[in-house]
C-alpha atoms as a PDB file:
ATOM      1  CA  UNK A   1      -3.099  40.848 -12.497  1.00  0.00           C
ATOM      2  CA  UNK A   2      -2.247  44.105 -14.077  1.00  0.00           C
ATOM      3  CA  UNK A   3       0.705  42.710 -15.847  1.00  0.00           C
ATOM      4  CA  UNK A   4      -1.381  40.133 -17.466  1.00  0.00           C
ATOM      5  CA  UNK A   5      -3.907  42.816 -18.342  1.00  0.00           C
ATOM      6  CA  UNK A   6      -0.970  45.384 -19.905  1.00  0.00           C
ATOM      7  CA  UNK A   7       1.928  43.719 -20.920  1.00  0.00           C
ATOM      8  CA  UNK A   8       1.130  42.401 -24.309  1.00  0.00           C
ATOM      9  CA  UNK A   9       0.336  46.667 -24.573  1.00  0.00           C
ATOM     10  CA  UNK A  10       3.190  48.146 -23.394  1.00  0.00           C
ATOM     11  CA  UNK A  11       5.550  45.346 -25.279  1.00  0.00           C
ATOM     12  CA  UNK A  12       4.076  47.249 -28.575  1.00  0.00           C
ATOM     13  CA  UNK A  13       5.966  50.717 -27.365  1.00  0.00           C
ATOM     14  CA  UNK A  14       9.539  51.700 -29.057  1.00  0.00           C
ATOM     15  CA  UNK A  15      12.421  51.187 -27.342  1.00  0.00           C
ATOM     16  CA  UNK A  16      11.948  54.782 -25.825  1.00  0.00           C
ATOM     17  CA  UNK A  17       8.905  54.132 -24.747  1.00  0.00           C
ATOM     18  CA  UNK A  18       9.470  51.630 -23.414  1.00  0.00           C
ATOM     19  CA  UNK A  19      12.664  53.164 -21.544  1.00  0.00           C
ATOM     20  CA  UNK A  20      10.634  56.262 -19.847  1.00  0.00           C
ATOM     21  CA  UNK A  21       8.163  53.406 -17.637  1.00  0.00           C
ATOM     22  CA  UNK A  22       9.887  53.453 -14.063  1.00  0.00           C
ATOM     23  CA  UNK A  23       9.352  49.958 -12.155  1.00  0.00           C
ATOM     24  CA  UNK A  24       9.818  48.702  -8.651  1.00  0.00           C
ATOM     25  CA  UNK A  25      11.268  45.767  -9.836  1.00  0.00           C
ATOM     26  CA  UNK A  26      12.524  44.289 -13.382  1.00  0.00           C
ATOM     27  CA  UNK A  27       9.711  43.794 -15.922  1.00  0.00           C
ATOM     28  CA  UNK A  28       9.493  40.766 -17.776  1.00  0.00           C
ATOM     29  CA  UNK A  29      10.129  42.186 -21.436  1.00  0.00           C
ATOM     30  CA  UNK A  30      10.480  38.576 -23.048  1.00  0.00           C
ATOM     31  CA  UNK A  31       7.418  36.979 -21.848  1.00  0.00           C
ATOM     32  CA  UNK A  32       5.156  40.352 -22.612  1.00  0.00           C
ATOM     33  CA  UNK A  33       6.556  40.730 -26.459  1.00  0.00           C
ATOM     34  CA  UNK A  34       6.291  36.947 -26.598  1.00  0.00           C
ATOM     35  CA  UNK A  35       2.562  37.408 -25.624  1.00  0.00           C
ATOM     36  CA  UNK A  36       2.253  40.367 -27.691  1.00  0.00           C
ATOM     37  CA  UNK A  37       3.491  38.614 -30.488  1.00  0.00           C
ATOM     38  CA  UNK A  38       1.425  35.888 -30.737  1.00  0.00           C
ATOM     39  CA  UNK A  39      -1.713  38.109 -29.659  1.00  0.00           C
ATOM     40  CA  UNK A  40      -1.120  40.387 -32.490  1.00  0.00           C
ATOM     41  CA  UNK A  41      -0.489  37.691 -35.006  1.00  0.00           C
ATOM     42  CA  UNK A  42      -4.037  35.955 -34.015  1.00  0.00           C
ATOM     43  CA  UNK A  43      -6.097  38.932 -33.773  1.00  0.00           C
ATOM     44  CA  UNK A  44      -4.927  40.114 -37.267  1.00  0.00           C
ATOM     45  CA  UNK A  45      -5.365  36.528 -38.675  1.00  0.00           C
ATOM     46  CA  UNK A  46      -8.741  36.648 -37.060  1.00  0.00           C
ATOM     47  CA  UNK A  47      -9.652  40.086 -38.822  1.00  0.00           C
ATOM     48  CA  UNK A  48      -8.125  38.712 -41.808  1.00  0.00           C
ATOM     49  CA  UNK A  49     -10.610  35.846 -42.023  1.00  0.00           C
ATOM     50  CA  UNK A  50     -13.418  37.899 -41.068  1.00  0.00           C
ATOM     51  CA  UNK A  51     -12.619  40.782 -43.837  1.00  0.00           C
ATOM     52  CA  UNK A  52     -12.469  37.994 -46.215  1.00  0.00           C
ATOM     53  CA  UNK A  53     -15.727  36.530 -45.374  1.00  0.00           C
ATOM     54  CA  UNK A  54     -17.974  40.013 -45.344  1.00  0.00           C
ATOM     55  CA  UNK A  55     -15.794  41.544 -48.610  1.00  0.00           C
ATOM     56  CA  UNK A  56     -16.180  38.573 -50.899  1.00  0.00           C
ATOM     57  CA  UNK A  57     -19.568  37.782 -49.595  1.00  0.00           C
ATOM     58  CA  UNK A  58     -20.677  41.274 -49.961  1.00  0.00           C
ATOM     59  CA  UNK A  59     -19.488  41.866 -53.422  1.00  0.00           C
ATOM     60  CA  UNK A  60     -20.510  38.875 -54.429  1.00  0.00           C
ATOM     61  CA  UNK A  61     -23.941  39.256 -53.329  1.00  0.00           C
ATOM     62  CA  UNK A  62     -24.211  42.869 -54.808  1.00  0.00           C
ATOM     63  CA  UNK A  63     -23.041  41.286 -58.521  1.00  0.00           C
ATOM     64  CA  UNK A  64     -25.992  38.300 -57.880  1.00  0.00           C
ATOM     65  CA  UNK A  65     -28.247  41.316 -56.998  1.00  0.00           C
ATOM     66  CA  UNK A  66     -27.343  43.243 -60.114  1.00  0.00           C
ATOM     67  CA  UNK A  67     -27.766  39.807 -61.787  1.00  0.00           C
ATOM     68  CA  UNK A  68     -31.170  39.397 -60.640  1.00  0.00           C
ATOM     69  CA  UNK A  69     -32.590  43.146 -61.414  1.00  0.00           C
ATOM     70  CA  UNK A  70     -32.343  42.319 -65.043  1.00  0.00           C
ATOM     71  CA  UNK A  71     -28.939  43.425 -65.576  1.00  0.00           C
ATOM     72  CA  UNK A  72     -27.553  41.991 -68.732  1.00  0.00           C
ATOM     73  CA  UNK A  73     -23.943  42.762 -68.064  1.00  0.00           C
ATOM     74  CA  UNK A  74     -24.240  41.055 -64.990  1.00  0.00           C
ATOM     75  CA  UNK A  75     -26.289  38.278 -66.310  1.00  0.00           C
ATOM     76  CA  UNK A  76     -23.904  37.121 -68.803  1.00  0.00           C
ATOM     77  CA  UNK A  77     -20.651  37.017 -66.680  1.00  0.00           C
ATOM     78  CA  UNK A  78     -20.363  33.456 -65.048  1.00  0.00           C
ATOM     79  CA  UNK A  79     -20.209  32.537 -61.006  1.00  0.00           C
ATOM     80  CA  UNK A  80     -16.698  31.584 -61.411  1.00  0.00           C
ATOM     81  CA  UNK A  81     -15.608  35.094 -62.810  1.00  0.00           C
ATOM     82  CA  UNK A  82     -17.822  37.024 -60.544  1.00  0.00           C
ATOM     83  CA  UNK A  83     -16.103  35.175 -57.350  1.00  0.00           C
ATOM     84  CA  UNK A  84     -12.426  35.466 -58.808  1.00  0.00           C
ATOM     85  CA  UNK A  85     -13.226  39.118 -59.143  1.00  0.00           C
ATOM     86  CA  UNK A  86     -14.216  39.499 -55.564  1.00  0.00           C
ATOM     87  CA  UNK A  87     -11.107  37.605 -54.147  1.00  0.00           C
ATOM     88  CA  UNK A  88      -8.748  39.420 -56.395  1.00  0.00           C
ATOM     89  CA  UNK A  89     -10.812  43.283 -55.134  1.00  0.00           C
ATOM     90  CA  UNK A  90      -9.865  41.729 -51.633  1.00  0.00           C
ATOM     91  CA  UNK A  91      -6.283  41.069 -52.653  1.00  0.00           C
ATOM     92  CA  UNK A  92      -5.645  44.213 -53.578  1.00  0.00           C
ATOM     93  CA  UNK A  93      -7.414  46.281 -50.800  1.00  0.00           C
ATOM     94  CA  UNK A  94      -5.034  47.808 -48.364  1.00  0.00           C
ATOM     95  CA  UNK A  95      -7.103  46.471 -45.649  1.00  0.00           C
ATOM     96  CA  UNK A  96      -5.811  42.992 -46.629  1.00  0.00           C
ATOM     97  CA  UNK A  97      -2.356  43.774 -46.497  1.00  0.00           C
ATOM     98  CA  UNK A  98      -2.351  45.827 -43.257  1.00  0.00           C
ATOM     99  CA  UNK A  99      -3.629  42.837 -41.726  1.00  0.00           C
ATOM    100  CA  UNK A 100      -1.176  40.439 -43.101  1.00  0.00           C
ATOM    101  CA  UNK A 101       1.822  42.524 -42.359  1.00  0.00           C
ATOM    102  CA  UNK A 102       0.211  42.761 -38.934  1.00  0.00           C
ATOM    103  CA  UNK A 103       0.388  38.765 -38.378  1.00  0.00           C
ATOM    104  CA  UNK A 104       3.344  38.321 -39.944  1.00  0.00           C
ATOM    105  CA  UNK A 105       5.315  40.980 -37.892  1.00  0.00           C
ATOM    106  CA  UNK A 106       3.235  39.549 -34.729  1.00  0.00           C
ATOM    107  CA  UNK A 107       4.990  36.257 -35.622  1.00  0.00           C
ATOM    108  CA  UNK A 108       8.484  37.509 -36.154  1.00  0.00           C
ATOM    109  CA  UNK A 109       8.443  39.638 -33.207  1.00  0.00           C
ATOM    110  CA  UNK A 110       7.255  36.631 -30.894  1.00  0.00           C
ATOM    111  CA  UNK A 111      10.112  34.726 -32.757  1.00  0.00           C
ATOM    112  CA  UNK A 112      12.379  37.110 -31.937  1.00  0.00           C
ATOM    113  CA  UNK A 113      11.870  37.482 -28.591  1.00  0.00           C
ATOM    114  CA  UNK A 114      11.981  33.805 -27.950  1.00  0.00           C
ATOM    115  CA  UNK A 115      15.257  32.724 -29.845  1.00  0.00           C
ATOM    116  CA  UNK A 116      17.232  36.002 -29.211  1.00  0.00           C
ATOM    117  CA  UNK A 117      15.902  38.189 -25.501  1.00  0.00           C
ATOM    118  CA  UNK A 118      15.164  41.024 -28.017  1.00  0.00           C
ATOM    119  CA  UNK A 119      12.205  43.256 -27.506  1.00  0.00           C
ATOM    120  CA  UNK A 120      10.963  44.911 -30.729  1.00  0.00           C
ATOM    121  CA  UNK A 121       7.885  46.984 -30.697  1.00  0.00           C
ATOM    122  CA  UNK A 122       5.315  47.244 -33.281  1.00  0.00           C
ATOM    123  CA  UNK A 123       6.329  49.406 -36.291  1.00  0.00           C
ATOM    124  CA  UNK A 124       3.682  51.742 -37.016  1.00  0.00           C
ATOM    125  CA  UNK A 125       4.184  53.430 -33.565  1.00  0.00           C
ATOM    126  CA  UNK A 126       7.805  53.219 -34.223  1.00  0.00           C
ATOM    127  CA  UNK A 127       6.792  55.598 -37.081  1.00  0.00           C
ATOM    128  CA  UNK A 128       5.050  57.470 -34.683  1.00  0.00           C
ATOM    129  CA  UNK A 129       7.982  58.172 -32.552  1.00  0.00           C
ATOM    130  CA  UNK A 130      10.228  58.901 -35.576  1.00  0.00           C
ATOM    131  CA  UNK A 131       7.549  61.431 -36.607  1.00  0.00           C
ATOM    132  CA  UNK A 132       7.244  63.540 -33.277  1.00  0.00           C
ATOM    133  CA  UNK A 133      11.684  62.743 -33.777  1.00  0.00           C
ATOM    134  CA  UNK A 134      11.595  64.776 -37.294  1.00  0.00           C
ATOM    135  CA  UNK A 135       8.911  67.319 -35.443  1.00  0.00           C
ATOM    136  CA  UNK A 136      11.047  67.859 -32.605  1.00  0.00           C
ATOM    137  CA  UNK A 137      14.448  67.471 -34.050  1.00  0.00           C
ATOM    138  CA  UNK A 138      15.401  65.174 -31.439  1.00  0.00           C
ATOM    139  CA  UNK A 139      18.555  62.923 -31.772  1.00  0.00           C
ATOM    140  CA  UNK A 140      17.482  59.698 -33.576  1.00  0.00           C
ATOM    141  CA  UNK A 141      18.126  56.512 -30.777  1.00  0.00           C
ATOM    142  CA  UNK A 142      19.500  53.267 -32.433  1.00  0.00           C
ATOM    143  CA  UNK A 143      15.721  51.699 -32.772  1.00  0.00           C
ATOM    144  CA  UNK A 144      14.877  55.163 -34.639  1.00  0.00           C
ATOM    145  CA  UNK A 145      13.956  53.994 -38.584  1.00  0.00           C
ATOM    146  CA  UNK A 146      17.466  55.333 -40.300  1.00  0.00           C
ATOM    147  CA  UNK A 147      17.097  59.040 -41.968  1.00  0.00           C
ATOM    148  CA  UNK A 148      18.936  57.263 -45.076  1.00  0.00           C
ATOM    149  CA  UNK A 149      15.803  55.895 -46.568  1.00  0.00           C
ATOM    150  CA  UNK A 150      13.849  52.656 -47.640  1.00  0.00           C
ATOM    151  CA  UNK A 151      17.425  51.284 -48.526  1.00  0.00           C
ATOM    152  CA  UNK A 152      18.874  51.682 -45.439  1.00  0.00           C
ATOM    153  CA  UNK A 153      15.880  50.121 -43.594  1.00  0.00           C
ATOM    154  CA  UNK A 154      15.568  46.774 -45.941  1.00  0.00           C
ATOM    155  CA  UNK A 155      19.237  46.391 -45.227  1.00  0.00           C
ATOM    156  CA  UNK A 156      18.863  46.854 -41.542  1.00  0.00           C
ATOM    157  CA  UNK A 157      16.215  44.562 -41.388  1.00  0.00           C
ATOM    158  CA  UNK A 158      17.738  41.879 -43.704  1.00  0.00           C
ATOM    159  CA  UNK A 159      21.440  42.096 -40.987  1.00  0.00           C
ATOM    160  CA  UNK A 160      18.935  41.859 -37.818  1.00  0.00           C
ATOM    161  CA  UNK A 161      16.794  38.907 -39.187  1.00  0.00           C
ATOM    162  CA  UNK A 162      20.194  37.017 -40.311  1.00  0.00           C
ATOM    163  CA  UNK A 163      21.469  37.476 -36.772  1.00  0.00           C
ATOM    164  CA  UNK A 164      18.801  36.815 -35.346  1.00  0.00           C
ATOM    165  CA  UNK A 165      19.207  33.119 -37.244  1.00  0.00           C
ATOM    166  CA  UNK A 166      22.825  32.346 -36.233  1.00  0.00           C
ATOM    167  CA  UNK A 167      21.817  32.966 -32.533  1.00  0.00           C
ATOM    168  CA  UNK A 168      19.031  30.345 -32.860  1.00  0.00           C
ATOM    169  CA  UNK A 169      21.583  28.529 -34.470  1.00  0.00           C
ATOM    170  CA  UNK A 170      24.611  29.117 -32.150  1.00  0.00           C
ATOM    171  CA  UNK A 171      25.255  27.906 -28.412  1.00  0.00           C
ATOM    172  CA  UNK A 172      24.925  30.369 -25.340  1.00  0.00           C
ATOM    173  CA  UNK A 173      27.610  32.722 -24.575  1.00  0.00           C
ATOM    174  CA  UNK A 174      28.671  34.458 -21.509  1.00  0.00           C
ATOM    175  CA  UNK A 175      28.787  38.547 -22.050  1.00  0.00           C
ATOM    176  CA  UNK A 176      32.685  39.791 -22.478  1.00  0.00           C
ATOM    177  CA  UNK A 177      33.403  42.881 -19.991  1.00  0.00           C
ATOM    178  CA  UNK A 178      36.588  44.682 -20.873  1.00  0.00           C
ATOM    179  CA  UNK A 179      37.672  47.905 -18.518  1.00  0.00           C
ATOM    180  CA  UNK A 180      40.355  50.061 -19.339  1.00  0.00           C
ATOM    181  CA  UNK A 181      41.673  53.473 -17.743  1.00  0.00           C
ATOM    182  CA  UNK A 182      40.902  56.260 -20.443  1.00  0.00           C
ATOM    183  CA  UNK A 183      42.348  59.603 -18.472  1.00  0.00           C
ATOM    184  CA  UNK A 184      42.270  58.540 -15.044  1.00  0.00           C
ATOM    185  CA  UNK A 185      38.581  57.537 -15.607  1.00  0.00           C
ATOM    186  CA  UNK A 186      37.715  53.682 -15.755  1.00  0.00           C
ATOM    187  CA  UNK A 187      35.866  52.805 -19.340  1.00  0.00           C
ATOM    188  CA  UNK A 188      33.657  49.775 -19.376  1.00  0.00           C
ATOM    189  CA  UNK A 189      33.027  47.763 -22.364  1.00  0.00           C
ATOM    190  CA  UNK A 190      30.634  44.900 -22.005  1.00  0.00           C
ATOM    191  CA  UNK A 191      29.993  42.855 -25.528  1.00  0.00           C
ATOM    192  CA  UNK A 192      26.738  40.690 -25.504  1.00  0.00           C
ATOM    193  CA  UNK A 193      25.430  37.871 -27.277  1.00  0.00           C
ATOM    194  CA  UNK A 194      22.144  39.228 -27.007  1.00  0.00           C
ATOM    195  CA  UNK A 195      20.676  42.678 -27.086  1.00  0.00           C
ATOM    196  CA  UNK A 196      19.904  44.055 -23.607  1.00  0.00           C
ATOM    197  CA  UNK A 197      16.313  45.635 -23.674  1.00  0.00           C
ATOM    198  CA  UNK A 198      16.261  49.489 -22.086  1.00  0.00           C
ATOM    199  CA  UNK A 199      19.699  49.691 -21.848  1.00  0.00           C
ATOM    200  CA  UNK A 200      19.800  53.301 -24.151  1.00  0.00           C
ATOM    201  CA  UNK A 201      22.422  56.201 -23.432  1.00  0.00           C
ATOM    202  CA  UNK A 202      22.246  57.965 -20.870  1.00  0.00           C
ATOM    203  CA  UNK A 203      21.296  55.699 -18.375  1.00  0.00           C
ATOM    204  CA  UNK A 204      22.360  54.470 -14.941  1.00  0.00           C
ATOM    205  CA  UNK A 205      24.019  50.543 -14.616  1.00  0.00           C
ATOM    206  CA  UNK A 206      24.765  49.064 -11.470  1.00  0.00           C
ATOM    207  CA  UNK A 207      27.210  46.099 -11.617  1.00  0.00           C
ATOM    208  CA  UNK A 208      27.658  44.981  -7.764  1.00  0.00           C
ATOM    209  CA  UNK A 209      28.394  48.315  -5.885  1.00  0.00           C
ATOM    210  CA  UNK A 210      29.378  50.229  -8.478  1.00  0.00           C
ATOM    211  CA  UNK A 211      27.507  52.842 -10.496  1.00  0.00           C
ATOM    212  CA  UNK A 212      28.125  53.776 -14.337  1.00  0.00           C
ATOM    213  CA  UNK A 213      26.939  55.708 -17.027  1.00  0.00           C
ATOM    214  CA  UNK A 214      25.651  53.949 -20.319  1.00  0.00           C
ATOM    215  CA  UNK A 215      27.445  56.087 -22.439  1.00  0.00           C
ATOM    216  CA  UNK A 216      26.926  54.846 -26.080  1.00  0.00           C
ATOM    217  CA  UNK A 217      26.301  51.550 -27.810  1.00  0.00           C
ATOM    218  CA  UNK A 218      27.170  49.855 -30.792  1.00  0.00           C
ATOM    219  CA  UNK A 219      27.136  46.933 -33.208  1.00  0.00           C
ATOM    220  CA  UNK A 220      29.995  44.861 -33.544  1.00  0.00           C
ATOM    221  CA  UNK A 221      30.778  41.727 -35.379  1.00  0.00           C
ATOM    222  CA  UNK A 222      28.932  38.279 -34.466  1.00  0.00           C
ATOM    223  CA  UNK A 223      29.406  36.467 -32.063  1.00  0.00           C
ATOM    224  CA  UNK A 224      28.919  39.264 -29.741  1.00  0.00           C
ATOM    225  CA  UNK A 225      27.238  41.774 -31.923  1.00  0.00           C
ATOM    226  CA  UNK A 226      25.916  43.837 -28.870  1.00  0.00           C
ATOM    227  CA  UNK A 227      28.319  46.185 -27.476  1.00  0.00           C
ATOM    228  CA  UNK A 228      27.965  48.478 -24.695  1.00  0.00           C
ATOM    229  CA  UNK A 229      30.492  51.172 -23.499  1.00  0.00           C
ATOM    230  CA  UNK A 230      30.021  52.287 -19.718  1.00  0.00           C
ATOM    231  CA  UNK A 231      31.458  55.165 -17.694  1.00  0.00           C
ATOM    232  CA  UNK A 232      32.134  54.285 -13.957  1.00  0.00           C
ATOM    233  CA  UNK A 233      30.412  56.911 -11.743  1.00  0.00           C
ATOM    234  CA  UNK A 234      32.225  58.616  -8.669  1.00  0.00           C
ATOM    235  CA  UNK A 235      28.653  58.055  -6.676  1.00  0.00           C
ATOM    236  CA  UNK A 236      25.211  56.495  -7.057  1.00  0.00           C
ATOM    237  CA  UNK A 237      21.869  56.258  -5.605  1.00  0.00           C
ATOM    238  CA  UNK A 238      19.645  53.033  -5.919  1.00  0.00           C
ATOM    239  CA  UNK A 239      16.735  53.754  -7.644  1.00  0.00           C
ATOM    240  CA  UNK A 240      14.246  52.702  -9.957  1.00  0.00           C
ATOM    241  CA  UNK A 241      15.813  54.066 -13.145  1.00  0.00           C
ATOM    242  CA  UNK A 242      19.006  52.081 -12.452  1.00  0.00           C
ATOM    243  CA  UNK A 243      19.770  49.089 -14.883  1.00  0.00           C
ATOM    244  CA  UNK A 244      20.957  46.211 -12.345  1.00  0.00           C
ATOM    245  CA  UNK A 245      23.309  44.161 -14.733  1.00  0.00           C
ATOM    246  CA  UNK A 246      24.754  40.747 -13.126  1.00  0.00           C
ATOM    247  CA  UNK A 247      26.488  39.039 -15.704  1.00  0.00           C
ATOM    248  CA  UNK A 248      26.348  35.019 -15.678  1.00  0.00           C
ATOM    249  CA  UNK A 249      30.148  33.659 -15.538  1.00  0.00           C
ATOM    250  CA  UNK A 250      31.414  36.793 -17.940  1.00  0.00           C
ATOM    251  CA  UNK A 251      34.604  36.433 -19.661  1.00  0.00           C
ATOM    252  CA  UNK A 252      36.412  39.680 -18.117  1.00  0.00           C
ATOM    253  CA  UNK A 253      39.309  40.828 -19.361  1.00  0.00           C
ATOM    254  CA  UNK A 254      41.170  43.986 -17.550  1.00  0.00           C
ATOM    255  CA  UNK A 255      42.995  46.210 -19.611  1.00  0.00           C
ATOM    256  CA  UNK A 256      44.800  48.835 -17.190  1.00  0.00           C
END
C-alpha cells in the first residue's frame, strides 16, 4: 500500500537520491517514474486549464467592470480585443509556462521510462541537488546538470532524447560482460543496452557469488551506449546496499 502511496514521489528524486533509499528487496523504478510521469503530466495539465479559466476570466471581468464604471478607455475597446489581451497576459505569465514544461517533461519522462528502463527525476530538484553540489563542492555524479553551461545541457539532452529513439526503434539486446586481468586484479566491463537505474560509483554488485566494486561508468557508442566498469572484491557481505545484477543470456567475452 505504501508503494502505491510513495512511489510516483520518490521516482521525482535525482539519481542520488534516489541511490541513498536502502530496500529489502528491489524497487520497481519503471513502474513508479511511469506513474510519476503520467501523474505529473495530468496534474499540471489540470492546473493549466484551471489557471486559464480564473486568469482570462478574471481579467476579463475586471476590463467589463472598468467598462461599466464609465470608463471611456475601456468603453471603446471591443470584446474581441479585450479577450485576445487576456489570453495573450496568460501566455506570457510564467505561471503558464511552468506548468507546460511540467506536463511536457511528465510526458517525456513516462516515455522514457517505458521505451528505454531509464529513471529520470524531475528537473527542478535536480537543480536542487546541483545547488547544495556547488555549496558543498561535492564531485558532480553523471545525472549532475554539466558545469559547462546551457550549451552543454541542450546538447546533452538533444544525444539522450535521440537515443532514447533508436532504442524504441531497435530490437532487445543482451548486456556484453568483458573481464580482463589489470595487475593481478580481475576488471569487469559490462556494456548495456539500457541504462541501469542506481547503479552510481562506488557501489557494491553482486553477479552470482561474487562481489565487485562499481568503479566508474561511461557512455559509449550505440548500440550499447551504457557502460559499466567493475572491480571484483576479495570478500562481500549480502546486504541491502548491494546491486544484485543477473544478466539475461549476456554475450561474455573473457579477456585474460
Amino acid at each position: 500500500m505504501w508503494f502505491l502511496l510513495f512511489s510516483p514521489i520518490l521516482a521525482l528524486f535525482p539519481r542520488r537520491w534516489r541511490g541513498a533509499l536502502h530496500f529489502s528487496r528491489p524497487f520497481p523504478w519503471v513502474p513508479a517514474t511511469i506513474a510519476s510521469g503520467l501523474l505529473e503530466s495530468l496534474l499540471a495539465l489540470a492546473a493549466l486549464l484551471y489557471w486559464y479559466s480564473y486568469s482570462v476570466e478574471t481579467w476579463a471581468d475586471r476590463a467589463l467592470d472598468a467598462a461599466l464604471r464609465g470608463n471611456k478607455a475601456a468603453t471603446s475597446v471591443p470584446g474581441q480585443v479585450l479577450g485576445f489581451a487576456a489570453l495573450t497576459l496568460w501566455a506570457l505569465h510564467p505561471l503558464t509556462w511552468v506548468s507546460a514544461y511540467l506536463a511536457i517533461e511528465g510526458t517525456v519522462r513516462a516515455l522514457i521510462a517505458y521505451s528505454a528502463g531509464d529513471i529520470r527525476g524531475t528537473l527542478p530538484l535536480y537543480l536542487v541537488d546541483w545547488g547544495i553540489g556547488k555549496i558543498s563542492g561535492r564531485v558532480p555524479t553523471p545525472d549532475a546538470i554539466p558545469r559547462q553551461g546551457l550549451a552543454t545541457v541542450l546538447s546533452s539532452i538533444v544525444q539522450t532524447l535521440h537515443e532514447h529513439i533508436r532504442l524504441a526503434m531497435s530490437q532487445p539486446l543482451a548486456d556484453e560482460i568483458q573481464s580482463r586481468m589489470v595487475e593481478g586484479e580481475e576488471i569487469t566491463e559490462i556494456l548495456s543496452q539500457r541504462a541501469k537505474s542506481d547503479w552510481i560509483p562506488p557501489r557494491v554488485v553482486r553477479i552470482g557469488d561474487i562481489y565487485y566494486r562499481l568503479e566508474k561508468t561511461d557512455r559509449r557508442k550505440f548500440p550499447r551506449p551504457y557502460s559499466y566498469t567493475l572491480r571484483r572484491l576479495p570478500a562481500g557481505v549480502p546486504g541491502r546496499s548491494v546491486l544484485v545484477y543477473a544478466p539475461d543470456e549476456p554475450e561474455r567475452l573473457e579477456n585474460k
